[in-house]
Protein backbone atom coordinates (compact mmCIF):
# COMPACT_ATOMS: atom_id res chain seq x y z
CA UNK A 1 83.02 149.50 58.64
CA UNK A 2 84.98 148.53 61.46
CA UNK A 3 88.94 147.49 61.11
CA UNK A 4 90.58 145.57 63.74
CA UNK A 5 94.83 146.23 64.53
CA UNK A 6 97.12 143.97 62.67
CA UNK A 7 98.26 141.12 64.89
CA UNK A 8 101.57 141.65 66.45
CA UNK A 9 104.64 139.30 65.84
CA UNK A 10 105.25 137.49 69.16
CA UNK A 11 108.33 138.73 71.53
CA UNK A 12 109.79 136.43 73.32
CA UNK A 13 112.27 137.17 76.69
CA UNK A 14 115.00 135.10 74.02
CA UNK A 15 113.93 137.96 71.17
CA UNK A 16 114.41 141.04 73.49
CA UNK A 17 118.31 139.80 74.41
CA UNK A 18 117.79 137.49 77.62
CA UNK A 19 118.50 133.72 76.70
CA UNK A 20 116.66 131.97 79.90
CA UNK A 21 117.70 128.51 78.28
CA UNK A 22 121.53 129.75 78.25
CA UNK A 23 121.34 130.60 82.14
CA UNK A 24 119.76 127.41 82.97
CA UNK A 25 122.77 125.28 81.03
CA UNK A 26 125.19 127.67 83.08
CA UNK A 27 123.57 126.61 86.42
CA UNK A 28 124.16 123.30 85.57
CA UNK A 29 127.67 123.84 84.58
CA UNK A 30 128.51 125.64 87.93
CA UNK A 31 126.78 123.06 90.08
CA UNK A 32 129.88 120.68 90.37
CA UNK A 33 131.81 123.30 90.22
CA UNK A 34 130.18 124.50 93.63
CA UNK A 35 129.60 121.06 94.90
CA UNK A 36 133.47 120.78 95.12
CA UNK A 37 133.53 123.85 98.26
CA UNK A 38 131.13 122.15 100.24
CA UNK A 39 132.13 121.89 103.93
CA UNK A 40 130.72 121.72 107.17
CA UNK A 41 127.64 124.38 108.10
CA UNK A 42 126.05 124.03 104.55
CA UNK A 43 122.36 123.47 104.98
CA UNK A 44 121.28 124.27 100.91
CA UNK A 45 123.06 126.19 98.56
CA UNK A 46 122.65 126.66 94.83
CA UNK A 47 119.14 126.24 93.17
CA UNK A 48 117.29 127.93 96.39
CA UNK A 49 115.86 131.41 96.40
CA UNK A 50 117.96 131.64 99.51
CA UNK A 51 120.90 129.80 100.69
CA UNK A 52 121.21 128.34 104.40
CA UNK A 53 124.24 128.04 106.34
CA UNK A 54 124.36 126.87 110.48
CA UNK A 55 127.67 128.54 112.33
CA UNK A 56 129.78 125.50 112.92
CA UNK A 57 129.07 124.44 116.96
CA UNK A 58 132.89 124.57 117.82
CA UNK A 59 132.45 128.65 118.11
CA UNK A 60 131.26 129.67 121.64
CA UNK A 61 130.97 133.17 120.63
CA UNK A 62 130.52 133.74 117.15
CA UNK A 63 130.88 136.97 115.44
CA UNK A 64 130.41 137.02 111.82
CA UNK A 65 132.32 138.79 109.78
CA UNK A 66 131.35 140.06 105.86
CA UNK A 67 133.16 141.74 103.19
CA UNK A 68 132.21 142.58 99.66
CA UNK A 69 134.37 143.69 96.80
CA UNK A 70 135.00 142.91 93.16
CA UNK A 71 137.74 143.02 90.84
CA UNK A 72 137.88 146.13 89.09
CA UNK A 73 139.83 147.51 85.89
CA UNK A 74 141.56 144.17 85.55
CA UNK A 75 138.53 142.73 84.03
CA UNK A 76 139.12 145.26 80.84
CA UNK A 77 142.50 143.10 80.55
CA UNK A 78 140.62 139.77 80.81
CA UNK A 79 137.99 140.58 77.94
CA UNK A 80 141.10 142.39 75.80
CA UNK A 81 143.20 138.74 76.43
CA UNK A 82 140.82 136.54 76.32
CA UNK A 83 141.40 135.12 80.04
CA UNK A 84 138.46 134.57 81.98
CA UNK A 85 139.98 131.43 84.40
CA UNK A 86 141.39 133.37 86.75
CA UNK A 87 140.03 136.50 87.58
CA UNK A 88 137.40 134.68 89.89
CA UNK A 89 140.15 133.95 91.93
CA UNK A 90 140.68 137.62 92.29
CA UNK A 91 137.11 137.99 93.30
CA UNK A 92 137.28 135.79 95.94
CA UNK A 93 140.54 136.52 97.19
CA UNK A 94 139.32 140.24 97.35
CA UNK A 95 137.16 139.79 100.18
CA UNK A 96 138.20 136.62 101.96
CA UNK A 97 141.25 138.41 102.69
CA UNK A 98 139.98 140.97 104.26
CA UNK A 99 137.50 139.15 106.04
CA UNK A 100 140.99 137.07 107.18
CA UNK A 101 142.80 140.54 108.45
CA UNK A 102 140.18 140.29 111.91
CA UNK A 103 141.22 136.69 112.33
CA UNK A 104 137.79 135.12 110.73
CA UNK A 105 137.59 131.77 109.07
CA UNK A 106 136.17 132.83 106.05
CA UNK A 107 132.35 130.69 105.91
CA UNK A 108 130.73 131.34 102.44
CA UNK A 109 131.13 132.83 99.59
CA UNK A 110 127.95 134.64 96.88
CA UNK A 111 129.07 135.99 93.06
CA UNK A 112 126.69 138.24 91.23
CA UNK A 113 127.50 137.95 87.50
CA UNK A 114 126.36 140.66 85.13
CA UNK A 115 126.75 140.77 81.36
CA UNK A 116 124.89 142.14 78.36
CA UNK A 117 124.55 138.77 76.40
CA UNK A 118 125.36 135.31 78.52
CA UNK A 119 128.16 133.20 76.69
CA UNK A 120 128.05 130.42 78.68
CA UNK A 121 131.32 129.08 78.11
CA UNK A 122 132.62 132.61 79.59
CA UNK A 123 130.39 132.31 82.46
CA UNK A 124 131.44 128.89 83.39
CA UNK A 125 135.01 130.00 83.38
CA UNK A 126 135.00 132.63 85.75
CA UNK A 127 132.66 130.97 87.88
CA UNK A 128 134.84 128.04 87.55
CA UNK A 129 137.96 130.75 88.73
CA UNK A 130 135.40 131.77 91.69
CA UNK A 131 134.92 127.89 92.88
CA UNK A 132 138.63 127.28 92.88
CA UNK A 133 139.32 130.20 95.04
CA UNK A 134 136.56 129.13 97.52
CA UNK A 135 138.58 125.73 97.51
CA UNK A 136 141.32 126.56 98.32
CA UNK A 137 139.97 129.51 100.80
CA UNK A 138 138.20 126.52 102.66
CA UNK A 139 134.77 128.25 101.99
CA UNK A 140 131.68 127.27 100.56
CA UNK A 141 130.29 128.90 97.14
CA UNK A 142 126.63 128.87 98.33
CA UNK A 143 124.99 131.10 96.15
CA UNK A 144 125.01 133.59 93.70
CA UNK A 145 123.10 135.55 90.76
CA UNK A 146 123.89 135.42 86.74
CA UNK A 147 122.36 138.40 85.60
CA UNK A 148 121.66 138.95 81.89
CA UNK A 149 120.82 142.45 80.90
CA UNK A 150 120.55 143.83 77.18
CA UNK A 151 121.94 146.99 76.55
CA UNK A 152 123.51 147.57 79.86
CA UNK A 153 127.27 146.43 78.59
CA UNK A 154 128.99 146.42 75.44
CA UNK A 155 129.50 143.19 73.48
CA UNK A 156 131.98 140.31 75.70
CA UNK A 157 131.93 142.37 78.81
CA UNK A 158 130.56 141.48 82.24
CA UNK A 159 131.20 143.04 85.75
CA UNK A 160 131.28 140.74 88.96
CA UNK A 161 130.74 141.36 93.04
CA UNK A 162 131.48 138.95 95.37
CA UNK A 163 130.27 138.95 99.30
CA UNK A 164 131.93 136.86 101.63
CA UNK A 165 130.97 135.90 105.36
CA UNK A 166 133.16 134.81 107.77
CA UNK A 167 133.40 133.78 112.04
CA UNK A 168 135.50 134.80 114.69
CA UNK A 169 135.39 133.76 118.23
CA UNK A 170 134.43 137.26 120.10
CA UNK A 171 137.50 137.25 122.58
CA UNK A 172 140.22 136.82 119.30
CA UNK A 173 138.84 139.57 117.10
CA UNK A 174 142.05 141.39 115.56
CA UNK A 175 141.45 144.81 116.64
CA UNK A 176 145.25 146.07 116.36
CA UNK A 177 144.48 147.83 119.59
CA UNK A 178 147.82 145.81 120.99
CA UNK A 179 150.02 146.92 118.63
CA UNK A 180 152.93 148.42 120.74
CA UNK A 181 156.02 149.91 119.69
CA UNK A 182 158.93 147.23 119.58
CA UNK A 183 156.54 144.97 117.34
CA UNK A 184 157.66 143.73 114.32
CA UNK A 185 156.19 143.65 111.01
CA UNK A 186 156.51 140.92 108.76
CA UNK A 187 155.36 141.20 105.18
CA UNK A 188 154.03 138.03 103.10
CA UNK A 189 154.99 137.86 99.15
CA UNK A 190 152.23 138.97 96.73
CA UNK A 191 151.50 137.19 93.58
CA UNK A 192 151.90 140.00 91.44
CA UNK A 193 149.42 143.20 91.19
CA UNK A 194 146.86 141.55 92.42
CA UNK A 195 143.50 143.35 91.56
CA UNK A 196 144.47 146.87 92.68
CA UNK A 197 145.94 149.84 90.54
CA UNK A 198 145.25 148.14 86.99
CA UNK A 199 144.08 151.73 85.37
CA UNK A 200 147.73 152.78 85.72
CA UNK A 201 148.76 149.09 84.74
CA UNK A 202 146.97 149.43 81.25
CA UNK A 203 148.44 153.00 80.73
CA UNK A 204 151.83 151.07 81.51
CA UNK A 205 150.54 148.44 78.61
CA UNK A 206 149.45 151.01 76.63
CA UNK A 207 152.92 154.14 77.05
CA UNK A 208 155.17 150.26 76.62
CA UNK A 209 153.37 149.30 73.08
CA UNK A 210 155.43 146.53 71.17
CA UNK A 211 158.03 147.24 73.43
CA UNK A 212 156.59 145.42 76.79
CA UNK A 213 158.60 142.42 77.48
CA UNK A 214 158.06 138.91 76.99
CA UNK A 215 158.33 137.76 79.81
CA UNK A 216 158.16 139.15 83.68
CA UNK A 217 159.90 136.89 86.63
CA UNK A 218 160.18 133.75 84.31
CA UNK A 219 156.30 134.17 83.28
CA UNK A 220 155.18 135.73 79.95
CA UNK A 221 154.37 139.09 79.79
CA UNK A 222 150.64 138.68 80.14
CA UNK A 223 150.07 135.93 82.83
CA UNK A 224 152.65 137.77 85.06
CA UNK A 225 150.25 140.71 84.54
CA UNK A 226 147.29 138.69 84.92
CA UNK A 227 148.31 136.18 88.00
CA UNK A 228 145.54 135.50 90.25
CA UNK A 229 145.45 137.59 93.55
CA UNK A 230 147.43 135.48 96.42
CA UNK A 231 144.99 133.76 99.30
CA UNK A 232 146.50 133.75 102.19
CA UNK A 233 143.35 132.56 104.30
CA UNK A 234 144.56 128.89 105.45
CA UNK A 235 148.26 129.52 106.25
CA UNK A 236 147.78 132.66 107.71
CA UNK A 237 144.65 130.94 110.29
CA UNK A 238 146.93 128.38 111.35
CA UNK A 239 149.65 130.67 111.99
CA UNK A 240 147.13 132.70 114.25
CA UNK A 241 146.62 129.09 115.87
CA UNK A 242 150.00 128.96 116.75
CA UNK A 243 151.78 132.66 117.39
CA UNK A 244 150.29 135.72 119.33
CA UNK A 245 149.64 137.86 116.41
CA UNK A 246 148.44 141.32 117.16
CA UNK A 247 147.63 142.77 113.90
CA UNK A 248 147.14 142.16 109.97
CA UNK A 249 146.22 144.32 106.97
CA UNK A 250 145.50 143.13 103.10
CA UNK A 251 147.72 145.45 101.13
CA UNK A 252 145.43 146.33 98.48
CA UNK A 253 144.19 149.90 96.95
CA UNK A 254 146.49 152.49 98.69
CA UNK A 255 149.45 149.59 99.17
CA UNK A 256 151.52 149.73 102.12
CA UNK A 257 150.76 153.43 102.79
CA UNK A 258 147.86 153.73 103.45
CA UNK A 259 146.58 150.06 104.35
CA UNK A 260 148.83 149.64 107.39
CA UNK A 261 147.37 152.41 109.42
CA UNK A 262 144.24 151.33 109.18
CA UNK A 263 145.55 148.69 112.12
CA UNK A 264 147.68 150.95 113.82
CA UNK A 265 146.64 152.41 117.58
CA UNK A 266 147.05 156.63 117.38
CA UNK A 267 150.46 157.58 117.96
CA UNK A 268 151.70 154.79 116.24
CA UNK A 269 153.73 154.41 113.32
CA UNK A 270 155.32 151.56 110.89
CA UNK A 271 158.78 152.40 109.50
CA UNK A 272 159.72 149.75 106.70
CA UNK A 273 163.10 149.35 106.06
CA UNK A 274 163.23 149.74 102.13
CA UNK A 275 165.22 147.08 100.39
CA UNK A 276 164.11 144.68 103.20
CA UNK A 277 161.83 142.46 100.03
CA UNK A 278 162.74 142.08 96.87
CA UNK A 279 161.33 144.41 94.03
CA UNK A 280 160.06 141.70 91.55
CA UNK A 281 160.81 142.62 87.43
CA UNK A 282 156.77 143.33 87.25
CA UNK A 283 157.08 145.97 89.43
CA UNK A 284 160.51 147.50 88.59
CA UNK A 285 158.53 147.53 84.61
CA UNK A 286 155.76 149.16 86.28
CA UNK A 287 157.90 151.70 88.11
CA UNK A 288 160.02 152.45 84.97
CA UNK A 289 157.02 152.50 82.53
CA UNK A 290 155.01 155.09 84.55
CA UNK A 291 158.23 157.05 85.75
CA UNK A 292 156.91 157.39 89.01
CA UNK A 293 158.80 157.71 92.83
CA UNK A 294 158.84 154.91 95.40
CA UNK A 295 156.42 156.72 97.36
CA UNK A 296 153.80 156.94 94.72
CA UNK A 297 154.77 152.93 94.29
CA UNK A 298 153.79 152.23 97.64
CA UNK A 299 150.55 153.92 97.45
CA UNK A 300 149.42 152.44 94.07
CA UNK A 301 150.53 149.05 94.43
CA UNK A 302 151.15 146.56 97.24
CA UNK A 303 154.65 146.61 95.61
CA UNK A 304 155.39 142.76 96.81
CA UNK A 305 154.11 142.72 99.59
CA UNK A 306 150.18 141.70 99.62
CA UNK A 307 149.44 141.29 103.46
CA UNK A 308 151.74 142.07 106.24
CA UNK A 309 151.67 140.67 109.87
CA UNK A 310 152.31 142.48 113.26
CA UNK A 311 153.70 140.62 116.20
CA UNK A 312 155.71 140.63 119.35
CA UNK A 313 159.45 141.12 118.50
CA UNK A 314 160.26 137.66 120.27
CA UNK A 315 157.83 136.03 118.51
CA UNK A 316 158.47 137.37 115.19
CA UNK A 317 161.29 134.66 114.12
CA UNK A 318 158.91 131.68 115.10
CA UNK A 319 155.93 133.31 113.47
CA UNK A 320 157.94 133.64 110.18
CA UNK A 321 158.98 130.30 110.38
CA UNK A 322 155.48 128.75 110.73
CA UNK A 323 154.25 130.74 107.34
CA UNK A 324 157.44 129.89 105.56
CA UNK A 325 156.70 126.42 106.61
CA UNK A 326 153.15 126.50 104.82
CA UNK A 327 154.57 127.86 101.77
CA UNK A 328 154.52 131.69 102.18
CA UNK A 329 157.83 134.30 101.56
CA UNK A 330 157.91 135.76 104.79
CA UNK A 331 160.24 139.29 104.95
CA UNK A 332 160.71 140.88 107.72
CA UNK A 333 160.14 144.61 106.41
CA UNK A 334 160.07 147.12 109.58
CA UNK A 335 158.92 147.72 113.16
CA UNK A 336 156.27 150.05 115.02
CA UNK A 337 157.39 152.96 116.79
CA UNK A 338 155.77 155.83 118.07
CA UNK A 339 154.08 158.23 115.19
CA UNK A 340 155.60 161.62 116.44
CA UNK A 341 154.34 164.38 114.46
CA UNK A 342 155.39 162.33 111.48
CA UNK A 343 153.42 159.66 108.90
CA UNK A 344 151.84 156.75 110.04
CA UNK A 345 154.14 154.58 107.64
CA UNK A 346 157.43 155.28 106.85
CA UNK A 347 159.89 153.67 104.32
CA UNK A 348 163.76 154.16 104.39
């Protein structure tokens, strides 16, 4: 006698831990989110396998410029909190800025989403967070992926990359090889940490227990820890419109230490005059918290200061006033000088 297998209980994707019905609602919740950062160049963007995008006409010579990044250890806050809105902000902000620091418009922006189990409603909010930065960045959100993978993180947790593309005209690429001693350097206000240096921010939560503060510079405690990364893409374009700038660099891992030179000619130096900004009360908490030096401040943290601007000492004042105009706190922090046998930055 012959016996035949018992028939096996149908799988489906759904039964194995991939909802395909969930990812199609969130598509449909992030398409007016997306439709809002539409703008000129935009040939087809979401629901393509690919998304098109013509360099606007008014560049001669374009040069694109790309930068990728994502937001790190700050996301173990945001699942811990419960606050989702804003850390797509970060994402964006992450590499549109540095795309900025060569003097490129940022173009478009792609996320790729990654989580164990899609909530949808979680989803929608940070992708909501990375549409508003693209706003207010003036760049498209064109495409992206929203990938769903059983197993691969633990229970409400997701990870996120962003990729941004930007243009330059070829003969106004930032190189900083102008810089010259005499410059001055002019540091813009962060927002707050930004999305750099948050493993030694939740030690700082952690070491400060019940004892962290309420509040933090008027916020409470955990929105001034959270606070969006700054963008400083439009004000900072038309200020390269108007002023010969010769150099900028995103303060981000590293801070003002080690960020600066990476726009500095050899031989060259920055010496910041300490004092020169404001410390706010998130960073004095973070200084006290983790008992560490101003020097180990400065290379953890952008300390206040999230992107700083080199130019001509007599056109420094005029400069200022054109980002303090467009709603920026402009400090001027220091001044290039030669590098010696010294560090490339130097605070006093």
């Amino acid at each position: 006698m012959s016996s035949s297998a018992p028939t096996p209980t149908p799988l489906s994707y759904k039964d194995a831990g991939v909802d395909i019905d969930a990812g199609d609602a969130l598509v449909e919740r992030i398409k007016p989110l997306a439709k809002k950062t539409m703008r000129e160049g935009v040939m087809a963007g979401i629901g393509g396998f690919g998304a098109l995008f013509e360099v606007p006409k008014r560049y001669q010579e374009p040069v694109l410029v790309s930068g990728t990044d994502g937001v790190g250890t700050k996301l173990k806050l945001a699942f811990e909190w419960n606050m989702h809105d804003t850390v797509g902000i970060d994402l964006v902000a992450m590499s549109v800025n540095d795309v900025l620091v060569q003097g490129a418009e940022p173009l478009f922006f792609l996320d790729y989403f990654a989580c164990g189990k899609l909530d949808v409603d979680t989803a929608a909010a940070v992708v909501g967070g990375i549409a508003r930065g693209c706003e207010l960045s003036g760049c498209a959100l064109i495409g992206g992926e929203t990938a769903e993978m059983p197993g691969m993180y633990p229970a409400g947790e997701y990870d996120l990359a962003g990729f941004a593309v930007g243009a330059v005209e070829k003969s106004k690429i930032l190189t900083g090889t102008s810089v010259q001693a005499g410059d001055v350097v002019l540091g813009l206000a962060s927002s707050g940490v930004h999305s750099n240096g948050f493993s030694l921010v939740r030690k700082c939560i952690e070491r400060a227990g019940a004892s962290a503060p309420a509040t933090l510079d008027g916020k409470p405690f955990k929105q001034a820890i959270m606070e969006p990364t700054r963008l400083y893409v439009k004000n900072v374009l038309a200020a390269l419109a108007a002023h010969p700038i010769k150099a900028l660099a995103h303060i981000t891992g590293g801070g003002l230490l080690e960020n600066i030179p990476r726009v500095l000619p050899e031989g060259l130096a920055a010496h910041l005059q300490k004092g020169s900004w404001p410390q706010t009360e998130l960073f004095a908490w973070l200084q006290a918290t983790a008992g560490i030096d101003d020097t180990e401040m400065n290379r953890t943290f952008n300390n206040g200061i999230g992107m700083v601007v080199v130019v001509p000492a007599e056109h420094a004042e005029a400069t200022a006033a054109t980002l303090r105009a467009a709603g920026e706190q402009v400090y001027t922090i220091g001044a290039i000088a030669p590098r010696g046998d010294g560090a490339a930055v130097v605070v006093r």
